[in-house]
Protein backbone atom coordinates (compact mmCIF):
# COMPACT_ATOMS: atom_id res chain seq x y z
CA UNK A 1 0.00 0.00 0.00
CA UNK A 2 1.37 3.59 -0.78
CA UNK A 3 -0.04 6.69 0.41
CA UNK A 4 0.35 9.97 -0.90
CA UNK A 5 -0.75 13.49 1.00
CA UNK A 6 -2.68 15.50 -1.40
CA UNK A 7 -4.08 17.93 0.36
CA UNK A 8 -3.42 18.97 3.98
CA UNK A 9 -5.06 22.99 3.95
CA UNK A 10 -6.54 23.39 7.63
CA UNK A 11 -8.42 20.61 9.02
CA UNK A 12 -8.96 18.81 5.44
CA UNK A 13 -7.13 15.90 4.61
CA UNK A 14 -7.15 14.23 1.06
CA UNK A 15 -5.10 11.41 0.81
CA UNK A 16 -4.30 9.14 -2.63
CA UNK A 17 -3.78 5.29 -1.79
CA UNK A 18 -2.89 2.86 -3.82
CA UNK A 19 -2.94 -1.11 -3.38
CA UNK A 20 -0.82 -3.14 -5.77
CA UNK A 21 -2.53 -5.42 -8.18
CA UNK A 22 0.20 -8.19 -7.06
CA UNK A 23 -1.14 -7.27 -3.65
CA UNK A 24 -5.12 -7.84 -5.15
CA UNK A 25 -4.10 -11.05 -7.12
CA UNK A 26 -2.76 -12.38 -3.97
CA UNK A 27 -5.51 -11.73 -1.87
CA UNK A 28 -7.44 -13.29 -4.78
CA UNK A 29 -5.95 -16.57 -5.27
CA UNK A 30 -6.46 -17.10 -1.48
CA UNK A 31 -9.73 -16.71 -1.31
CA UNK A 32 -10.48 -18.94 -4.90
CA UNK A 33 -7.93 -21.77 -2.56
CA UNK A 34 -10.56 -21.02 0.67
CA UNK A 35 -13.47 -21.14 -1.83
CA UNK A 36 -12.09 -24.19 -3.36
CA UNK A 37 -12.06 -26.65 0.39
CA UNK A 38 -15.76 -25.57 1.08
CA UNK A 39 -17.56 -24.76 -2.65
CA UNK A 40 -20.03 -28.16 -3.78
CA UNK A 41 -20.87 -27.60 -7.18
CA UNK A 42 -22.90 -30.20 -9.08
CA UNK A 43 -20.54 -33.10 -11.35
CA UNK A 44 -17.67 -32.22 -8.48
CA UNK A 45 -16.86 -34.03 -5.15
CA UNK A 46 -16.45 -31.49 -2.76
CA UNK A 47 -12.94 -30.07 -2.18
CA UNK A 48 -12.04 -31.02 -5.99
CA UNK A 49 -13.64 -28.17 -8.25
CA UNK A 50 -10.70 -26.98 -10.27
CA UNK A 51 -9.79 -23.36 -9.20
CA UNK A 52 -9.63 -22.24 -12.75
CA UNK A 53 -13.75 -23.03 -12.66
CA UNK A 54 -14.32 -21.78 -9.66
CA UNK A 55 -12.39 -18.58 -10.89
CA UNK A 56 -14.92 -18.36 -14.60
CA UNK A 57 -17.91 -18.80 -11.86
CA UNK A 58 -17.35 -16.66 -9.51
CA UNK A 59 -14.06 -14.41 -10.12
CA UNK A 60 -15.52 -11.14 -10.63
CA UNK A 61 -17.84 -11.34 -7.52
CA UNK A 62 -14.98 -12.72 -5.58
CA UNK A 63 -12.46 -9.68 -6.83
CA UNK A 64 -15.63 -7.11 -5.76
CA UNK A 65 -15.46 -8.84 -2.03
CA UNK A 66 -11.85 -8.13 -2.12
CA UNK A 67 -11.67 -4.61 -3.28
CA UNK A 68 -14.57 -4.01 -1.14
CA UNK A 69 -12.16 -5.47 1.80
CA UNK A 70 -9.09 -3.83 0.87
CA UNK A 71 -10.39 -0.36 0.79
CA UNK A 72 -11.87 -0.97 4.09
CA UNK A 73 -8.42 -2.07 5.79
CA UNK A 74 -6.16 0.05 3.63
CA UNK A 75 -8.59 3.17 4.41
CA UNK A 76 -8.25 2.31 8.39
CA UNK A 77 -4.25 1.79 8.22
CA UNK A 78 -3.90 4.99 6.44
CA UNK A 79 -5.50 7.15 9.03
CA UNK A 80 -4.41 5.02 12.04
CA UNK A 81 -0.68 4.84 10.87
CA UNK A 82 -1.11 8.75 10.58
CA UNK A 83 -2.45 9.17 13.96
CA UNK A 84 -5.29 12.06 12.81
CA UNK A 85 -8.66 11.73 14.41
CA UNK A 86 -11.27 11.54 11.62
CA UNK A 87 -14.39 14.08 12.61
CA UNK A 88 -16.74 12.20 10.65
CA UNK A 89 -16.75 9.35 8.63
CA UNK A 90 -14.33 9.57 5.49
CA UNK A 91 -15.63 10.10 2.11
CA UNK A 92 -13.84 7.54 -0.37
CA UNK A 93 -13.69 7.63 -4.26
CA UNK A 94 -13.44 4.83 -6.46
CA UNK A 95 -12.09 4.98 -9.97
CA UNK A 96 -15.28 5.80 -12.65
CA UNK A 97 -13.70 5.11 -15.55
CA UNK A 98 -15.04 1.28 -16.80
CA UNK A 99 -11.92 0.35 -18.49
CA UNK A 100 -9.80 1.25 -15.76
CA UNK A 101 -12.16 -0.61 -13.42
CA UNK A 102 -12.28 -3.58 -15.84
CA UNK A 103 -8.59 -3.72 -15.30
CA UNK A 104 -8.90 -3.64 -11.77
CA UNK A 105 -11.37 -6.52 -11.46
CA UNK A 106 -8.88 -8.40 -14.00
CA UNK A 107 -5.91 -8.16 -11.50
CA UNK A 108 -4.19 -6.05 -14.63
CA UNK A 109 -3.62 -2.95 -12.80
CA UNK A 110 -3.60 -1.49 -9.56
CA UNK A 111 -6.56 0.40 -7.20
CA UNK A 112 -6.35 4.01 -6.57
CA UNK A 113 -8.61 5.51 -4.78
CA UNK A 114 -9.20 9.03 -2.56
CA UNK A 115 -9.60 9.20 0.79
CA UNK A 116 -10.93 12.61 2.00
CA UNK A 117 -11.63 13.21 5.75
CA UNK A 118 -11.88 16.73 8.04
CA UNK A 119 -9.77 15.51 11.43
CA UNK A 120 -10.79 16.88 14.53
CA UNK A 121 -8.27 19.74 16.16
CA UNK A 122 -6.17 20.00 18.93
CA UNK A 123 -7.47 21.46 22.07
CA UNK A 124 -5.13 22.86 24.60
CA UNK A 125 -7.64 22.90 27.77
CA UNK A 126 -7.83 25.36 30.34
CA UNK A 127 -7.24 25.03 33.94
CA UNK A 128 -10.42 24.49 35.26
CA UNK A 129 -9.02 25.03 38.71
CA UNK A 130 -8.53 28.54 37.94
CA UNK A 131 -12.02 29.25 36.65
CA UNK A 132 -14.55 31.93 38.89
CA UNK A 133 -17.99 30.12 39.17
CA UNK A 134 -21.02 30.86 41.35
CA UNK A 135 -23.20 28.38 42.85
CA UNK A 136 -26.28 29.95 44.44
CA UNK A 137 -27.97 28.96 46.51
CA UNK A 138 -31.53 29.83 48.06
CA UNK A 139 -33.27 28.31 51.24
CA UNK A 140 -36.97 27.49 51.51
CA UNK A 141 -38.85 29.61 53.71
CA UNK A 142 -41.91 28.34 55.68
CA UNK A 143 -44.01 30.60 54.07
CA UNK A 144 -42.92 28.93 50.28
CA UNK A 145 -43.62 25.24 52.25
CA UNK A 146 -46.72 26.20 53.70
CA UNK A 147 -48.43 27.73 50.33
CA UNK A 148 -47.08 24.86 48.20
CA UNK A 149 -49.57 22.50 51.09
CA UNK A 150 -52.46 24.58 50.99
CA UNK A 151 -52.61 24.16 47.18
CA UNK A 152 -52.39 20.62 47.59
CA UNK A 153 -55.30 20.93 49.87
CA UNK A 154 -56.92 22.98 47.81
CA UNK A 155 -56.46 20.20 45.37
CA UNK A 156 -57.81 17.83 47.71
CA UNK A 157 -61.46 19.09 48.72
CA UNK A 158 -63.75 17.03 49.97
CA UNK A 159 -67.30 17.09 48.88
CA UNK A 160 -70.58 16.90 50.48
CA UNK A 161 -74.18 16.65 48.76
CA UNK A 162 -76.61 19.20 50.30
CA UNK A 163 -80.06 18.48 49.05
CA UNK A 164 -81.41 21.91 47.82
CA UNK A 165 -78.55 23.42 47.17
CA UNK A 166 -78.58 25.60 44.38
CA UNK A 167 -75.20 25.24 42.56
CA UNK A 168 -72.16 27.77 43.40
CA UNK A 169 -68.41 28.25 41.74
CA UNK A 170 -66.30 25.47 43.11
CA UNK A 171 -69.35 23.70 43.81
CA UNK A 172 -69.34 19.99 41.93
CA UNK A 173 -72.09 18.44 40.32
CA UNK A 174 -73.28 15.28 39.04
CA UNK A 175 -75.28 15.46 35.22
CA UNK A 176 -76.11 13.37 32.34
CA UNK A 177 -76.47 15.53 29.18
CA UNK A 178 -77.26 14.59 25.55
CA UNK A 179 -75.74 17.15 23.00
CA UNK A 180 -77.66 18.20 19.83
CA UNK A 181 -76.42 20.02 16.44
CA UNK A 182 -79.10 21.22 14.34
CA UNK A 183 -81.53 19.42 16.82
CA UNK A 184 -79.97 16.12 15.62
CA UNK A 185 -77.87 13.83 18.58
CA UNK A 186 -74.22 13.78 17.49
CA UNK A 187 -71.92 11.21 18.28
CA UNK A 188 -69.66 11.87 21.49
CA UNK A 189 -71.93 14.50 23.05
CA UNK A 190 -73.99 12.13 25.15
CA UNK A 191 -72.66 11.17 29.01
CA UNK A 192 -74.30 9.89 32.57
CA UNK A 193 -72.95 10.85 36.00
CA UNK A 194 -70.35 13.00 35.24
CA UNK A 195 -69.09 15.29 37.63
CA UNK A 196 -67.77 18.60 37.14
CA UNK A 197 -66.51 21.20 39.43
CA UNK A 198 -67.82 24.82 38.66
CA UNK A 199 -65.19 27.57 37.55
CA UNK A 200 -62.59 24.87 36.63
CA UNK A 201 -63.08 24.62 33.01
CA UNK A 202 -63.28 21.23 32.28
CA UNK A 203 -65.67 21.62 29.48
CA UNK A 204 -66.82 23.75 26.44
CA UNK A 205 -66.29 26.97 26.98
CA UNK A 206 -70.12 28.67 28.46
CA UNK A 207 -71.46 25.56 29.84
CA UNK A 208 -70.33 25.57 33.29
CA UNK A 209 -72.00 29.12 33.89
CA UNK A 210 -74.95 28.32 32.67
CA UNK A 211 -75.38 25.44 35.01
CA UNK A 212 -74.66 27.75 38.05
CA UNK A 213 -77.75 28.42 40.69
CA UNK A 214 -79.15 24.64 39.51
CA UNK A 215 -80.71 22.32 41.67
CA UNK A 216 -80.71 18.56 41.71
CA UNK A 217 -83.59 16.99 39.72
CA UNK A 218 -83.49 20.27 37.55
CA UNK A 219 -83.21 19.76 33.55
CA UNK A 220 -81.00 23.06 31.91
CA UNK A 221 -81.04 23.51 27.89
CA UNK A 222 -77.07 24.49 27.22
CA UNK A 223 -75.85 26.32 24.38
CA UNK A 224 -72.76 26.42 23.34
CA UNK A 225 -70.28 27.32 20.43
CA UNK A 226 -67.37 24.75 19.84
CA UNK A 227 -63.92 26.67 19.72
CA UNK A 228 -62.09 26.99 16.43
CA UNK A 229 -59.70 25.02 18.12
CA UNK A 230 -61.44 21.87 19.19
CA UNK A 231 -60.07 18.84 18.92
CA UNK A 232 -62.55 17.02 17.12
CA UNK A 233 -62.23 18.87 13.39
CA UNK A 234 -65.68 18.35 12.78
CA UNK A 235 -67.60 20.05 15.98
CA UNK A 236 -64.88 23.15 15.28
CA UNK A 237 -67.42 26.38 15.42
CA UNK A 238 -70.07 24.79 15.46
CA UNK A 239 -73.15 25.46 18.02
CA UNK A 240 -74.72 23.29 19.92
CA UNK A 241 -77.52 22.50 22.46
CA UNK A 242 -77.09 19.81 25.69
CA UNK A 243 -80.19 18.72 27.61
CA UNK A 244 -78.87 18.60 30.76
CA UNK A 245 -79.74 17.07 33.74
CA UNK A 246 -78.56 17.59 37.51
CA UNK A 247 -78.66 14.79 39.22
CA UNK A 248 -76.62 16.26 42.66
CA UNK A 249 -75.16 19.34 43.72
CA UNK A 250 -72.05 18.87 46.44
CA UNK A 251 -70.31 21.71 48.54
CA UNK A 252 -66.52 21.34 48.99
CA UNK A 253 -65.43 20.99 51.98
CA UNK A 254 -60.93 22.11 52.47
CA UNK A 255 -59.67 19.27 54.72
CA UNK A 256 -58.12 20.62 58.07
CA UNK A 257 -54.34 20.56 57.81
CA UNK A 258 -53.74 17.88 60.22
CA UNK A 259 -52.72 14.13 60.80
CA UNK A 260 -55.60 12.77 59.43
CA UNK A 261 -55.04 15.11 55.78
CA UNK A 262 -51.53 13.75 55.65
CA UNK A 263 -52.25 10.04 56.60
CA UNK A 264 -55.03 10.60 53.64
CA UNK A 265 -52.25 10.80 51.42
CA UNK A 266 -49.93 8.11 52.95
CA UNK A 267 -47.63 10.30 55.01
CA UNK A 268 -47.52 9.45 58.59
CA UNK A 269 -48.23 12.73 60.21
CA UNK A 270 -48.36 16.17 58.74
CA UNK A 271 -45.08 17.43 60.24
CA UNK A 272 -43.58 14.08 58.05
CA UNK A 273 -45.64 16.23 54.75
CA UNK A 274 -43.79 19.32 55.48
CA UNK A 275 -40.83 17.76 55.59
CA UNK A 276 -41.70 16.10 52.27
CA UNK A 277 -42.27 19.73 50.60
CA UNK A 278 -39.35 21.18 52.12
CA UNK A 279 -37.02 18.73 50.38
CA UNK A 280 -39.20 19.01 47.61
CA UNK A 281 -38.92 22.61 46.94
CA UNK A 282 -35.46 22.34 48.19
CA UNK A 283 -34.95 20.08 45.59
CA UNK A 284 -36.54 22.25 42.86
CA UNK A 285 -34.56 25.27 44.23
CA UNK A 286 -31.59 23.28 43.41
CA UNK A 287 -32.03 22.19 40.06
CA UNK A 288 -32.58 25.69 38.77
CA UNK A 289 -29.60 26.77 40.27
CA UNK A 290 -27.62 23.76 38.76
CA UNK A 291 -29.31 25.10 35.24
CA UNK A 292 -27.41 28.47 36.25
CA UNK A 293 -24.08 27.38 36.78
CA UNK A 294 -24.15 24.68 34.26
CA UNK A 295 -24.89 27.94 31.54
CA UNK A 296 -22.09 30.05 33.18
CA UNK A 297 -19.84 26.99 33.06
CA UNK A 298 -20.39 26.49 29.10
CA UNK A 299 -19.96 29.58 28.71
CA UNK A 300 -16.70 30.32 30.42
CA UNK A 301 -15.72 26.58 28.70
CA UNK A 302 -16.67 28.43 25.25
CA UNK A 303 -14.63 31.48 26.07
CA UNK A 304 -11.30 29.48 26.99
CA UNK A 305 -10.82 27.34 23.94
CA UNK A 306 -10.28 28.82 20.53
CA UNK A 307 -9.80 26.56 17.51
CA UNK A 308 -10.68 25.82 14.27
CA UNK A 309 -14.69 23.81 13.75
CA UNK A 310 -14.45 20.66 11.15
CA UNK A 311 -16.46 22.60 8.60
CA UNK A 312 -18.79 19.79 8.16
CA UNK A 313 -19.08 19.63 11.59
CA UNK A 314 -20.66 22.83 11.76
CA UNK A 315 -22.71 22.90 8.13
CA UNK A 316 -24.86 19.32 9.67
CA UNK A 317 -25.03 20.82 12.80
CA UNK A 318 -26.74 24.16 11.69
CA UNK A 319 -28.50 22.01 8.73
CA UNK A 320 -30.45 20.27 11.85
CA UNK A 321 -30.88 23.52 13.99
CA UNK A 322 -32.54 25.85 10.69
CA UNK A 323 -34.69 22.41 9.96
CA UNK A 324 -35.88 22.50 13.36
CA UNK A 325 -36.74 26.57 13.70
CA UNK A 326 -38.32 26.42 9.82
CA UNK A 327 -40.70 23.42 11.08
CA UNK A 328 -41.98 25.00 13.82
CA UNK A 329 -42.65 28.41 12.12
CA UNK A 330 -44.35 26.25 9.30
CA UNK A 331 -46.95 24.59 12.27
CA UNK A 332 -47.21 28.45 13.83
CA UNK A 333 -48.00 30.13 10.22
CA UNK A 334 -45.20 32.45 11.30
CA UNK A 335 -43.01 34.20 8.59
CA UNK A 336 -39.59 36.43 9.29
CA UNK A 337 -41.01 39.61 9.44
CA UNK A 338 -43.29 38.09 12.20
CA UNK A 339 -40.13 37.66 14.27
CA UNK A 340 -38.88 41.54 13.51
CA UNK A 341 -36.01 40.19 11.48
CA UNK A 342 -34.90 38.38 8.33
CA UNK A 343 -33.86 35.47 7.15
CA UNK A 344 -30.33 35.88 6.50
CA UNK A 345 -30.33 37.44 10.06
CA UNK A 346 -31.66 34.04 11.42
CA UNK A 347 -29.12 31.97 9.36
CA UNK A 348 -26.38 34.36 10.98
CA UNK A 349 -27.76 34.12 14.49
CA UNK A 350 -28.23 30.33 14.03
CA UNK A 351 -25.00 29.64 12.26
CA UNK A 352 -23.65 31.26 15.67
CA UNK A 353 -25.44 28.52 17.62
CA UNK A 354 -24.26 25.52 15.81
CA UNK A 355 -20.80 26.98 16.35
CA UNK A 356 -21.27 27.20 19.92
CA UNK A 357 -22.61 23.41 20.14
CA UNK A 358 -19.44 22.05 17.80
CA UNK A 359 -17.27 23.79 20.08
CA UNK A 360 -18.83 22.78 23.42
CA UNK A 361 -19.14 19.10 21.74
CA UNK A 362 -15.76 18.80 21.06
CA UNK A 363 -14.32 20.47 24.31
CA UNK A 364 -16.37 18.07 26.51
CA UNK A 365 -15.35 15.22 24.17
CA UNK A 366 -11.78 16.06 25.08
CA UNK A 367 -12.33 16.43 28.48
CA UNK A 368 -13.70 12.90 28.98
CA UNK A 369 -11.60 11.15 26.82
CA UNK A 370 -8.73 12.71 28.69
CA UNK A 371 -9.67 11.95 31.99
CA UNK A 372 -11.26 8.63 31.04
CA UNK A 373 -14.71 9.84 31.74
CA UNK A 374 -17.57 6.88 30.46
CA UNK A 375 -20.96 6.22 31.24
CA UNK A 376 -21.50 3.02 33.04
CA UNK A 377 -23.95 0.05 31.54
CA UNK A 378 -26.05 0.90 34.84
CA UNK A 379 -26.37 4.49 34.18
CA UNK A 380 -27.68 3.61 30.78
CA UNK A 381 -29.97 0.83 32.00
CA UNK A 382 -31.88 3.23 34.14
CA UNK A 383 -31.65 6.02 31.38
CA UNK A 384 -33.35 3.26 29.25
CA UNK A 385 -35.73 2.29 31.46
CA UNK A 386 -36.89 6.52 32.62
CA UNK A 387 -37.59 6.41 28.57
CA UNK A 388 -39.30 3.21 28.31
CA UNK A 389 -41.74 4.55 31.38
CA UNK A 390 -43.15 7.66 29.55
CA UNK A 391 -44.69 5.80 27.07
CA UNK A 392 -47.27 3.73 28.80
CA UNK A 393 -48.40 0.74 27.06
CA UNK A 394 -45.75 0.64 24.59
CA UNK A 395 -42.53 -0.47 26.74
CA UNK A 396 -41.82 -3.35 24.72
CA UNK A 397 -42.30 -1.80 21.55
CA UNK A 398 -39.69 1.34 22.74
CA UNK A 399 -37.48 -1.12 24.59
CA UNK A 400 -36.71 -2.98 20.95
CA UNK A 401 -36.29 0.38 19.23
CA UNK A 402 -33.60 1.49 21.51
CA UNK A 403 -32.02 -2.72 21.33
CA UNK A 404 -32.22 -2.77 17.71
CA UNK A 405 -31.07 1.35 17.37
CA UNK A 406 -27.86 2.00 18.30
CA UNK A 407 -27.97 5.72 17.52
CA UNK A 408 -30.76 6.53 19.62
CA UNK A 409 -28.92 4.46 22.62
CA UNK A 410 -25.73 7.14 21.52
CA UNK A 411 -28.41 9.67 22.32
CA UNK A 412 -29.20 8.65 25.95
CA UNK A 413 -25.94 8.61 26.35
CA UNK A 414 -24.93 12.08 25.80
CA UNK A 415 -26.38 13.78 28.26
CA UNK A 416 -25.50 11.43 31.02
CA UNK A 417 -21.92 12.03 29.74
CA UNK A 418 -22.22 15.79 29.44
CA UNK A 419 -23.45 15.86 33.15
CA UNK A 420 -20.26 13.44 34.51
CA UNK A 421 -17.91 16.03 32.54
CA UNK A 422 -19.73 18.95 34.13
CA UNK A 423 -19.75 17.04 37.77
CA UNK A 424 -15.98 16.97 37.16
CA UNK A 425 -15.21 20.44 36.03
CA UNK A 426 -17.03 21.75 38.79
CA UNK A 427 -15.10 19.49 41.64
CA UNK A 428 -12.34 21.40 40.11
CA UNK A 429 -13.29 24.46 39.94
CA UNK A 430 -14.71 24.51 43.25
CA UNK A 431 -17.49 27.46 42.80
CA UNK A 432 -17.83 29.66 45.62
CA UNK A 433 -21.55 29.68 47.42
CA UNK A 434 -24.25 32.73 47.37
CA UNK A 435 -27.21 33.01 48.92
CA UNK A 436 -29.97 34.23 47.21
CA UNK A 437 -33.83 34.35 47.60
CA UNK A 438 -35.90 32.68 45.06
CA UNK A 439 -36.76 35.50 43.16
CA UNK A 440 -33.59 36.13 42.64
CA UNK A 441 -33.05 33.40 41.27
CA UNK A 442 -36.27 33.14 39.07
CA UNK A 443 -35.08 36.44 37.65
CA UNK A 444 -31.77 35.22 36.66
CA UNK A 445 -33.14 32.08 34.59
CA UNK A 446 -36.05 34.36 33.42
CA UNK A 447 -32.90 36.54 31.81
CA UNK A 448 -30.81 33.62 30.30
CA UNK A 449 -34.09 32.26 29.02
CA UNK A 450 -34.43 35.89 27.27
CA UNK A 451 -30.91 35.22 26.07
CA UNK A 452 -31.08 32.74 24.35
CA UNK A 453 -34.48 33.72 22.70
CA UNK A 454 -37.66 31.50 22.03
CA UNK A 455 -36.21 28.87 19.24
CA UNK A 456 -32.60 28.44 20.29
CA UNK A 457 -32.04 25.21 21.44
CA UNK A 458 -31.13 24.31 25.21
CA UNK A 459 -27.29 23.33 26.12
């Protein structure tokens, strides 16, 4: 095998390699010989088809398996013997000219072929010791516990029929209704012993007002107009009439916040519940704040290393990104001037972003490779398994996808790894602690939100 440089401008490598036809024939003859032991072909004990048959029958096939091969291995050993790190798969060119391929396949000459490839650049990275991060950090007052309870109690009401009682906001009744367009029944719009709380907005916009002040036993006519937004395509706009029937009317009734409300939910006491929401909110409280410093750690990450982006790198990465904004302004009906700017203002501001994503995908790349930095088979059991859970129903179907995919398994993957590489920056780094209150820190991911504006895609 030779190999000759051809181009070397930047990241872009194109390399010329070519593999001796003694080198082909070779390969060739062994495999007829291998062929040969195994091959039963019909007038022929096996083992004793001449080679020179075997060769009319099959040569040309047999030379395509071994060009195929020796592209393949030459391709690898060209790359690995120049120790470059490929950024995506190379692209290879065969020869097109038929005579010269004829030649090939004949063993009469030998194959030359390009090899073209963007490698991925060196990164000198920082000291992450030295870097100036800020962890905040905000404590839950009683008063945040306490509200985020009485919501669930609110939440929790308990109801109690009062004959007589003529129906009230909040109040919940019991009906049976039979819907009518154009005075005919329509399918769907017919129900017994439903229950619906007043001023909740469970149903068609109108109807639960017009139930309000009913008794039970009382029959109510209800008309309504379907919005242009309905669900069902056919009922969009249209009006509509439901005989209606109220069969019970029940006051709510807020559960004391006590032993007995907490023990209703399977906590042991209500002290135990406040506990519950303190770590809870605690535990919300943190997350944001990890969102924080995780965005002021890519950036800072960002800011340290400068180097050149594999072009194509960059061109599939914004490809995806302006497929994804373009789709959803398609669904919204929304055009450029919509958005106060144009297009080649988007592609700019976009082109930006896949930039930013290369760059932060190749510096965290580094980081774990160089620190040997992997994501255990555990980790991506139970990523695998937090997938297979939101789609109820289907588990085995999603389990196969992700056993038969391994792509998608790459994409679980990545943001466990992303997290272990941020975990280890930040034991580095060591961020100092502030303590804020929670508004402050509501404001600050209100602001990076703003930032990064309503289609960019999150880190």
């Amino acid at each position: 095998m030779q190999i000759r440089e051809v181009n070397s401008e930047g990241l872009k490598r194109e390399l010329e390699v070519v593999v001796a036809s003694g080198e082909l024939n070779e390969r060739f003859q062994d495999r007829l010989n291998q062929i040969k032991d195994t091959v039963q072909l019909k007038g022929f004990r096996k083992g004793k088809v001449p080679v020179n048959h075997i060769k009319k029958l099959y040569g040309k096939s047999v030379m395509l398996e071994i060009l195929n091969d020796a592209v393949k291995e030459t391709s690898s050993k060209a790359i690995e013997d120049r120790k470059e790190r490929p950024a995506l798969q190379p692209d290879i060119v065969l020869p097109e000219d038929p005579d010269k391929l004829d030649r090939i396949l004949n063993g009469q000459d030998d194959l030359a072929y390009s090899l073209s490839f963007e490698i991925l650049p060196e990164i000198e990275l920082t000291d992450f010791s030295q870097m100036k991060l800020e962890r905040w950090a905000v404590e839950v007052a009683d008063k945040d516990r306490d509200e985020a309870i009485d919501k669930l109690i609110d939440n929790n009401l308990n109801y109690e029929v009062e004959e007589g009682r003529a129906a009230q906001d909040k109040d919940r009744l019991t009906i049976d209704f039979v819907g009518k367009i154009d005075g005919e029944v329509f399918e769907g719009g017919s129900a017994e012993g439903i229950e619906i709380v007043l001023g909740q907005g469970q149903f068609i916009p109108g109807f639960e007002g017009q139930l309000v002040g009913g008794k039970a036993g009382e029959d109510r006519t209800v008309n309504v107009t379907f919005p242009d937004e309905y669900g069902a395509e056919h009922l969009r706009g249209k009006q509509a009439t439901f005989d209606t029937k109220i069969t019970a009317v029940a006051k709510p009734e807020r559960p004391e916040a006590n032993d007995a409300f907490a023990q209703s939910l399977g906590v042991e006491s209500f002290e135990k519940l406040q506990e519950l929401f303190t770590q809870r909110i605690a535990d919300e409280y943190g997350q944001a704040a990890r969102s924080k410093l995780k965005r002021e750690l890519l950036d800072a990450l960002e800011a340290a290393h400068t180097f050149e982006l594999p072009p194509t790198l960059v061109d599939r990465e914004f490809e995806d990104l302006w497929s994804q904004v373009t789709s959803t302004m398609e669904r919204a009906n929304e055009t450029w001037e919509d958005k106060d700017e144009t297009e080649e203002e988007a592609r700019e501001e976009y082109r930006g972003i896949a930039e930013r994503r290369v760059r932060l995908g190749l510096v965290i790349g580094e980081i774990g490779e160089r620190n040997k930095i992997e994501v255990g088979e555990e980790e991506l059991r139970k990523a695998l398994l937090e997938k297979v859970r939101q789609f109820p129903g289907q588990e085995k179907v999603v389990y196969e996808y992700y056993q038969k995919n391994p792509g998608a398994v790459a994409e679980l993957r990545a943001p466990i790894f992303e997290e272990k590489v941020v975990d280890f920056i930040l034991e580095l780094a060591k961020p100092t602690e502030r303590k804020v209150t929670k508004d402050e820190l509501q404001k600050a991911l209100e602001d990076l939100e703003e930032q990064d504006g309503d289609a960019q895609p999150s880190e």
